[in-house]
PDB file of N, CA and C in Angstrom:
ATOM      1  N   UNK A   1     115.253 112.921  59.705  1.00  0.00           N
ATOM      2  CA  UNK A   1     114.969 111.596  60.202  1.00  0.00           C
ATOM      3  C   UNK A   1     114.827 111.599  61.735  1.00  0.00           C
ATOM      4  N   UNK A   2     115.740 112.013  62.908  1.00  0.00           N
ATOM      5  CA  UNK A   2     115.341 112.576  63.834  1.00  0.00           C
ATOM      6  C   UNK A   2     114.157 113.332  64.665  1.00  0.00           C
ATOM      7  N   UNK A   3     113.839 113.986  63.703  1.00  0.00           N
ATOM      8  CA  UNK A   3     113.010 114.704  63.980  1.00  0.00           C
ATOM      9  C   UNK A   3     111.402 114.079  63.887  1.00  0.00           C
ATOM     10  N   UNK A   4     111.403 113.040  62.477  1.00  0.00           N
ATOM     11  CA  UNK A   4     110.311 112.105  62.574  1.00  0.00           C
ATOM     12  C   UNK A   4     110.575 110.980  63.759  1.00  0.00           C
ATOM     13  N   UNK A   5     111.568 110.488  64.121  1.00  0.00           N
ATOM     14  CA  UNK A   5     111.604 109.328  65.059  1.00  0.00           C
ATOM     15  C   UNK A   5     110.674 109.859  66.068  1.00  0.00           C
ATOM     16  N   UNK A   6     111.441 111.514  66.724  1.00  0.00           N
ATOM     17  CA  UNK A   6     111.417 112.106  68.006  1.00  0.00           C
ATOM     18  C   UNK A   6     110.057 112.020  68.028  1.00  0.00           C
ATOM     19  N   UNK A   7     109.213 112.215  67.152  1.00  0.00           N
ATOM     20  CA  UNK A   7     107.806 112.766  67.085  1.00  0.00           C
ATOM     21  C   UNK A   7     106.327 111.531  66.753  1.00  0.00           C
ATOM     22  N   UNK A   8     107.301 110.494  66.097  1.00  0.00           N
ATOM     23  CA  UNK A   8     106.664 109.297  66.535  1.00  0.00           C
ATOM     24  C   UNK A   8     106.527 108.456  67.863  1.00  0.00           C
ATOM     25  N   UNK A   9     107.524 108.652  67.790  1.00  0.00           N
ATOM     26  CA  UNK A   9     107.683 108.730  69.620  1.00  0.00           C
ATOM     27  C   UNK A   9     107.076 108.504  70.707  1.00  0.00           C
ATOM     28  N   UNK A  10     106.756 110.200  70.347  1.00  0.00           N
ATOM     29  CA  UNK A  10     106.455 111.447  71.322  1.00  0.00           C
ATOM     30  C   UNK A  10     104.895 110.990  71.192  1.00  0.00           C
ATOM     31  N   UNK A  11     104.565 110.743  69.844  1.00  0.00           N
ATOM     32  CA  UNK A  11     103.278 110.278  69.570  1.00  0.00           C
ATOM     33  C   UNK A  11     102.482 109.203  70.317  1.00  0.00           C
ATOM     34  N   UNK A  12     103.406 108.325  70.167  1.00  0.00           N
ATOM     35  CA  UNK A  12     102.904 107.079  70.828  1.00  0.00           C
ATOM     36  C   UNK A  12     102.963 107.042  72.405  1.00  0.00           C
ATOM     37  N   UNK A  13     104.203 107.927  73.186  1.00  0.00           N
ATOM     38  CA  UNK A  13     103.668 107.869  74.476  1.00  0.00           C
ATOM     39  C   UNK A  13     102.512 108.660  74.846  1.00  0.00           C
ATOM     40  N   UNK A  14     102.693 109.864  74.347  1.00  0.00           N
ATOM     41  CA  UNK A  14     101.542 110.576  75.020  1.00  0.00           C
ATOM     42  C   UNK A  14      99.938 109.695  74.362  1.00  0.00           C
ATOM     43  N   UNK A  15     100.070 109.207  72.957  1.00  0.00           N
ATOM     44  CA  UNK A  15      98.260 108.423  73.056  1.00  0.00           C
ATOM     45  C   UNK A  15      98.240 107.388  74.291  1.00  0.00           C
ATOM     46  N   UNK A  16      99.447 106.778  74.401  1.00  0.00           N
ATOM     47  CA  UNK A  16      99.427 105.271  75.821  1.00  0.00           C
ATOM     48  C   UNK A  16      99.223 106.296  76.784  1.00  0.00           C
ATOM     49  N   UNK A  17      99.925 106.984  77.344  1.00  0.00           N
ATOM     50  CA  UNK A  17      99.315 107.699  78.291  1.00  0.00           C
ATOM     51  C   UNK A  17      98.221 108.546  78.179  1.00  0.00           C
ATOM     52  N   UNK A  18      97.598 109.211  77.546  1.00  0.00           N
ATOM     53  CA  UNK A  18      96.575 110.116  77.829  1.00  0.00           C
ATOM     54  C   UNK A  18      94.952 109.656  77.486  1.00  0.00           C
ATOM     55  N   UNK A  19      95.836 108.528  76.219  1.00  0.00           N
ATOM     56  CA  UNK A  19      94.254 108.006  75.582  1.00  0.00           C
ATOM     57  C   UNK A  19      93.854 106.578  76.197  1.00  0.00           C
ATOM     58  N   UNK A  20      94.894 106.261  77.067  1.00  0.00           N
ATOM     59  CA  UNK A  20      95.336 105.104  77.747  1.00  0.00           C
ATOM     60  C   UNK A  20      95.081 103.669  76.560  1.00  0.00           C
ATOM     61  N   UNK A  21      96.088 103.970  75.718  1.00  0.00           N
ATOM     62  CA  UNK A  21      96.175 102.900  74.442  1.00  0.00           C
ATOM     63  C   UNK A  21      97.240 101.866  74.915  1.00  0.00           C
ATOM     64  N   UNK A  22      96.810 100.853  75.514  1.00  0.00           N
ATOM     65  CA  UNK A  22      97.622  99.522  75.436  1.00  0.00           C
ATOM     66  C   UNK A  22      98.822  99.302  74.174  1.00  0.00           C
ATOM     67  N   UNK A  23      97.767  99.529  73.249  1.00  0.00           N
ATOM     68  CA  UNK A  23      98.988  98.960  71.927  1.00  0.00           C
ATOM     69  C   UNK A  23     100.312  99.765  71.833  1.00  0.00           C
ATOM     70  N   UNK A  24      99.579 100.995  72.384  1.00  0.00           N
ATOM     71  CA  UNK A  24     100.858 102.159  72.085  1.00  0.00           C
ATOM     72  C   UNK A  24     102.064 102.368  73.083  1.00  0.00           C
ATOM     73  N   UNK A  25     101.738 101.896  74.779  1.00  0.00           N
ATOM     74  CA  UNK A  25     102.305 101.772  75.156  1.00  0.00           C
ATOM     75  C   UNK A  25     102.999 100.391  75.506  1.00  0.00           C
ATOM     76  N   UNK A  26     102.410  99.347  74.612  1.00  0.00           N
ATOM     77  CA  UNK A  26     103.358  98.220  74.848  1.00  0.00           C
ATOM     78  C   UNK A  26     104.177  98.298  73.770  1.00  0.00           C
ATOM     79  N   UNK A  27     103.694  99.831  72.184  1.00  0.00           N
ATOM     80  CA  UNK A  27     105.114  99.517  71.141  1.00  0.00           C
ATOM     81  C   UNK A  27     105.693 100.369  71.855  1.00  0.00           C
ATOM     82  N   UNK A  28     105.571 101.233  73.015  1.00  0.00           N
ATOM     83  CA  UNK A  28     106.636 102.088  73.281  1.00  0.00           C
ATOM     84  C   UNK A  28     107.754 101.379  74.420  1.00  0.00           C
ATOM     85  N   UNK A  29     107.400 100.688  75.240  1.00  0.00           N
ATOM     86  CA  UNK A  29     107.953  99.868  76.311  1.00  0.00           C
ATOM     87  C   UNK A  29     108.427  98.427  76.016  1.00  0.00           C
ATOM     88  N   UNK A  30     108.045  98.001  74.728  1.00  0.00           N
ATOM     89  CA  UNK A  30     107.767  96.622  74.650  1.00  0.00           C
ATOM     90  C   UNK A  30     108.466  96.645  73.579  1.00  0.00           C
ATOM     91  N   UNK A  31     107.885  96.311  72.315  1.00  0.00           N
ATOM     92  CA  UNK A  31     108.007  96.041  71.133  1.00  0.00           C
ATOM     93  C   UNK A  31     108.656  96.991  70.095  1.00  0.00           C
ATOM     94  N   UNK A  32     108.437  98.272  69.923  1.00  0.00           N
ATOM     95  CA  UNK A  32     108.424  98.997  69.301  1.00  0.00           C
ATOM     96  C   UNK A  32     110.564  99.466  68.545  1.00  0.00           C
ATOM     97  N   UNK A  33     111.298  99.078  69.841  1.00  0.00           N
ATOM     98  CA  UNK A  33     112.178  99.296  69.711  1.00  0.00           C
ATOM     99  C   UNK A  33     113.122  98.251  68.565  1.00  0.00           C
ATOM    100  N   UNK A  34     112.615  96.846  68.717  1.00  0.00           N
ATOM    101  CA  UNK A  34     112.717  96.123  67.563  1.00  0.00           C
ATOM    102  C   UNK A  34     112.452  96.193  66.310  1.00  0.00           C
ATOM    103  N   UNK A  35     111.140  97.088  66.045  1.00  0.00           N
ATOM    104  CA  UNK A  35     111.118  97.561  64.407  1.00  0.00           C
ATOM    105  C   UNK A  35     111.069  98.630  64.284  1.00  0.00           C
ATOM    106  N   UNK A  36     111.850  99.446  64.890  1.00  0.00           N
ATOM    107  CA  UNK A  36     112.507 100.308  64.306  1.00  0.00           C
ATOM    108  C   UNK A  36     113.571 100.951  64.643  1.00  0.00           C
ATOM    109  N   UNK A  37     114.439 100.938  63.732  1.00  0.00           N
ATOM    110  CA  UNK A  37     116.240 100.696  63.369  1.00  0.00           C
ATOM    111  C   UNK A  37     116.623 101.528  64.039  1.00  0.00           C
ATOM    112  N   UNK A  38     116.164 103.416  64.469  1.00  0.00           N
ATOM    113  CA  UNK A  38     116.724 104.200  65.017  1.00  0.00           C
ATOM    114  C   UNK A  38     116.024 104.587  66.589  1.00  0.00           C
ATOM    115  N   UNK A  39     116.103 103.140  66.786  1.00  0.00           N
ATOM    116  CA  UNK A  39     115.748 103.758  68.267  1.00  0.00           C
ATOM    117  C   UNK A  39     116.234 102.253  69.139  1.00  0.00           C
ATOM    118  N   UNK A  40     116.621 102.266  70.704  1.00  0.00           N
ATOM    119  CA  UNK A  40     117.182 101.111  71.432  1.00  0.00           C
ATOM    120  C   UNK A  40     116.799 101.331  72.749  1.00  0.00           C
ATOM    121  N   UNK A  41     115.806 101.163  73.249  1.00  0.00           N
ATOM    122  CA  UNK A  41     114.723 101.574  74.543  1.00  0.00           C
ATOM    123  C   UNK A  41     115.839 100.562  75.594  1.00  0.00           C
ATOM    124  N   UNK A  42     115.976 101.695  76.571  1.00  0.00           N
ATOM    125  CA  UNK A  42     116.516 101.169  78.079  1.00  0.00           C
ATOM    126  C   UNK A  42     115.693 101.296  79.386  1.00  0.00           C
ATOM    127  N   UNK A  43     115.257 100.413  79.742  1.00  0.00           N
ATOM    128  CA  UNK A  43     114.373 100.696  80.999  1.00  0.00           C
ATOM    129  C   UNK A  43     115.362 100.772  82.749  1.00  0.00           C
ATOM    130  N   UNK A  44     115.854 101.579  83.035  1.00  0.00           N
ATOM    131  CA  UNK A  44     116.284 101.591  84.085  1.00  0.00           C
ATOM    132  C   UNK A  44     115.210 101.956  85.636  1.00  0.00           C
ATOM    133  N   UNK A  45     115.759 101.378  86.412  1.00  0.00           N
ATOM    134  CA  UNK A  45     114.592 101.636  87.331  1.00  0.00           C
ATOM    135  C   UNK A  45     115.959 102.561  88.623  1.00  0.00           C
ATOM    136  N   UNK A  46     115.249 103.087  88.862  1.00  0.00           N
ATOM    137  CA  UNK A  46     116.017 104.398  89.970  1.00  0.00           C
ATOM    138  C   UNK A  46     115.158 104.336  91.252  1.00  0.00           C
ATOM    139  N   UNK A  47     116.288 104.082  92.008  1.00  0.00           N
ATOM    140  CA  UNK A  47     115.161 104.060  93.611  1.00  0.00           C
ATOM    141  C   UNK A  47     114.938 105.411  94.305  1.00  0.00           C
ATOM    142  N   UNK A  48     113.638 105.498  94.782  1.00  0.00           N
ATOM    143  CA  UNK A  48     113.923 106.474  95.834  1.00  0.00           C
ATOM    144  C   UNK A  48     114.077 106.716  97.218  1.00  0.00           C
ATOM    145  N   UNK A  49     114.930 107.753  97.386  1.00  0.00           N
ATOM    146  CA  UNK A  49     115.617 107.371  98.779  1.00  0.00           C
ATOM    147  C   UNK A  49     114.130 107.840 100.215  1.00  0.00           C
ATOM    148  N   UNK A  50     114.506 106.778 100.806  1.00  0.00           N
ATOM    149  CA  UNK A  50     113.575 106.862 102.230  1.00  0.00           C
ATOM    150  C   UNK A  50     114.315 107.162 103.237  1.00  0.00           C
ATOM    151  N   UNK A  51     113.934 107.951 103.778  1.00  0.00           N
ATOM    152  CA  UNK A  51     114.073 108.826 104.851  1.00  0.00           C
ATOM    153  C   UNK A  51     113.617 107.895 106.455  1.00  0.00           C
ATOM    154  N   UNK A  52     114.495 107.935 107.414  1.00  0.00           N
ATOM    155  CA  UNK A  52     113.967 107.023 108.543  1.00  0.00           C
ATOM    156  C   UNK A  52     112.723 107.985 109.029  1.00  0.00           C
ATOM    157  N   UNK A  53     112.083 106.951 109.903  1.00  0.00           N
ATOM    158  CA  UNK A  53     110.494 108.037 110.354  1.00  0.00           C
ATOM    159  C   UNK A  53     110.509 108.780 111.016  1.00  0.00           C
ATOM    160  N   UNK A  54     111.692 108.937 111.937  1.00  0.00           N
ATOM    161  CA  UNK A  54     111.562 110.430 112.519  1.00  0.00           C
ATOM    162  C   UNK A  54     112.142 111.176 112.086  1.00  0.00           C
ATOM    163  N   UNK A  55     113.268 111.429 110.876  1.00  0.00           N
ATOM    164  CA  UNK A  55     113.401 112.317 110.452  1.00  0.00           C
ATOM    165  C   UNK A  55     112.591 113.014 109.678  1.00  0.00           C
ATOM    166  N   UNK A  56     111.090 111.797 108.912  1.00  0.00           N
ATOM    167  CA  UNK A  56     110.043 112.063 108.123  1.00  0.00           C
ATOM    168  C   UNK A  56     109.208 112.791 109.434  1.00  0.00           C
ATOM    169  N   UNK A  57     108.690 112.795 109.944  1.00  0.00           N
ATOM    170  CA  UNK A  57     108.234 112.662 111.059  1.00  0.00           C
ATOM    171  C   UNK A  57     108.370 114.351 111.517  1.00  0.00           C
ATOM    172  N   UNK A  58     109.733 114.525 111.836  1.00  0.00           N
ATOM    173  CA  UNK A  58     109.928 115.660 112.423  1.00  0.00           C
ATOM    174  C   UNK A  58     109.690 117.067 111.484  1.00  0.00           C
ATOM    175  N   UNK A  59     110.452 116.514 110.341  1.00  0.00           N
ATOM    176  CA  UNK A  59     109.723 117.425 108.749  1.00  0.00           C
ATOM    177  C   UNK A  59     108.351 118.048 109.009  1.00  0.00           C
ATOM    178  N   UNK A  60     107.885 116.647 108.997  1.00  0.00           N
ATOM    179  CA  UNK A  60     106.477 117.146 108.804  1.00  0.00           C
ATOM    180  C   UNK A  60     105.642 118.198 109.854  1.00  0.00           C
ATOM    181  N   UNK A  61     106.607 117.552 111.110  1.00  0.00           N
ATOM    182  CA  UNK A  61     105.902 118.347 112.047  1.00  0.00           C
ATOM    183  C   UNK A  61     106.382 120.214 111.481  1.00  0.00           C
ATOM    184  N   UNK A  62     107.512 120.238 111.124  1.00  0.00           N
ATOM    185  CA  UNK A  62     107.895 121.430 110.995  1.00  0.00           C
ATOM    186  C   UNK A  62     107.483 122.227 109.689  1.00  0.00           C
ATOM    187  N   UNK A  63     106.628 121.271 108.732  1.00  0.00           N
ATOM    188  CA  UNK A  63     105.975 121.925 108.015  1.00  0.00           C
ATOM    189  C   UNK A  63     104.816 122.737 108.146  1.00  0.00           C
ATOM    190  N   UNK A  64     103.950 121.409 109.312  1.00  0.00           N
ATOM    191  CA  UNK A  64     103.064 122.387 109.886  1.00  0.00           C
ATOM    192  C   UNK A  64     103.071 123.076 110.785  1.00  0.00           C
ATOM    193  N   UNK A  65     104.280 123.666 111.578  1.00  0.00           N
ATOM    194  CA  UNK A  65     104.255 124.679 112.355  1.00  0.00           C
ATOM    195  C   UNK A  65     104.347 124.399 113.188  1.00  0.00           C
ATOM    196  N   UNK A  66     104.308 122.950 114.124  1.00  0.00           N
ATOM    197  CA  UNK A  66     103.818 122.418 115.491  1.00  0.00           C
ATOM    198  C   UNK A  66     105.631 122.870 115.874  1.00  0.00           C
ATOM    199  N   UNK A  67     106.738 122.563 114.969  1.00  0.00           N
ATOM    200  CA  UNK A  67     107.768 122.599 115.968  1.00  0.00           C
ATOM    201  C   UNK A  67     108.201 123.608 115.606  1.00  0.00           C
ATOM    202  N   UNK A  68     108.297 124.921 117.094  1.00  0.00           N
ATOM    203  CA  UNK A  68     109.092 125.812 116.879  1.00  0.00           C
ATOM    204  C   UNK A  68     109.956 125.927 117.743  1.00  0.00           C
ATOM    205  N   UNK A  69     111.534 126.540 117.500  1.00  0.00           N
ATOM    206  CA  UNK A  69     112.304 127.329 118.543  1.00  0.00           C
ATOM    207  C   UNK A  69     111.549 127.963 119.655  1.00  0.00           C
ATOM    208  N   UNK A  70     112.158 127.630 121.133  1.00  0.00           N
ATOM    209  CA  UNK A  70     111.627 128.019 122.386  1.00  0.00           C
ATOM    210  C   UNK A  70     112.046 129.557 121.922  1.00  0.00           C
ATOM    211  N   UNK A  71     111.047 130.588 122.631  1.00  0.00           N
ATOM    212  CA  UNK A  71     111.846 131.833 122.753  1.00  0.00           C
ATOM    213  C   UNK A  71     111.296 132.450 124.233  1.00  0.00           C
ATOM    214  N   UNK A  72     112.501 133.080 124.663  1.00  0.00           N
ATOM    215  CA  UNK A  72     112.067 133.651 125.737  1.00  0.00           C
ATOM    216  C   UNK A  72     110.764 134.581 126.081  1.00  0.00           C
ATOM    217  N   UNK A  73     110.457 134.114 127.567  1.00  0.00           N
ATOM    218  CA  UNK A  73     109.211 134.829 127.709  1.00  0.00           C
ATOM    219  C   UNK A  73     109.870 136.180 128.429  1.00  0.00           C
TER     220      UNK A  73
END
C-alpha cells in the first residue's frame, strides 16, 4: 500500500511539473490530500537567509579573483 501511495504521488508531481498539468498539481498541493486516506500534505514555507551587501559583495568579489592578499614585492 505504501509503495502504491509513494508512486502515485510521485506520479502526479512529476506530470504537474514536467508536463506542466494544473490538475495534477492542484491534486498534489490542493486537493488531493482529502481523498485520499493515506496521505496529510503540509506546506511549510522556510526562509532563506540574506546575507548584508557587503558581505555579498565582498564574496563575490573574491570569487572572481579581484580580492587578493597583499604580498610583498
Amino acid at each position: 500500500m505504501a509503495i502504491e501511495t509513494i508512486a502515485r504521488w510521485s506520479a502526479l508531481f512529476l506530470r504537474g511539473t514536467i508536463l506542466n498539468d494544473n490538475n495534477a498539481l492542484d491534486s498534489v498541493f490542493n486537493t488531493g490530500d482529502s481523498l485520499d486516506q493515506n496521505v496529510n500534505v503540509e506546506s511549510v514555507a522556510k526562509p532563506i537567509p540574506e546575507y548584508t551587501s557587503i558581505i555579498s559583495l565582498l564574496g563575490l568579489l573574491e570569487v572572481l579573483g579581484k580580492v587578493r592578499p597583499k604580498t610583498p614585492i
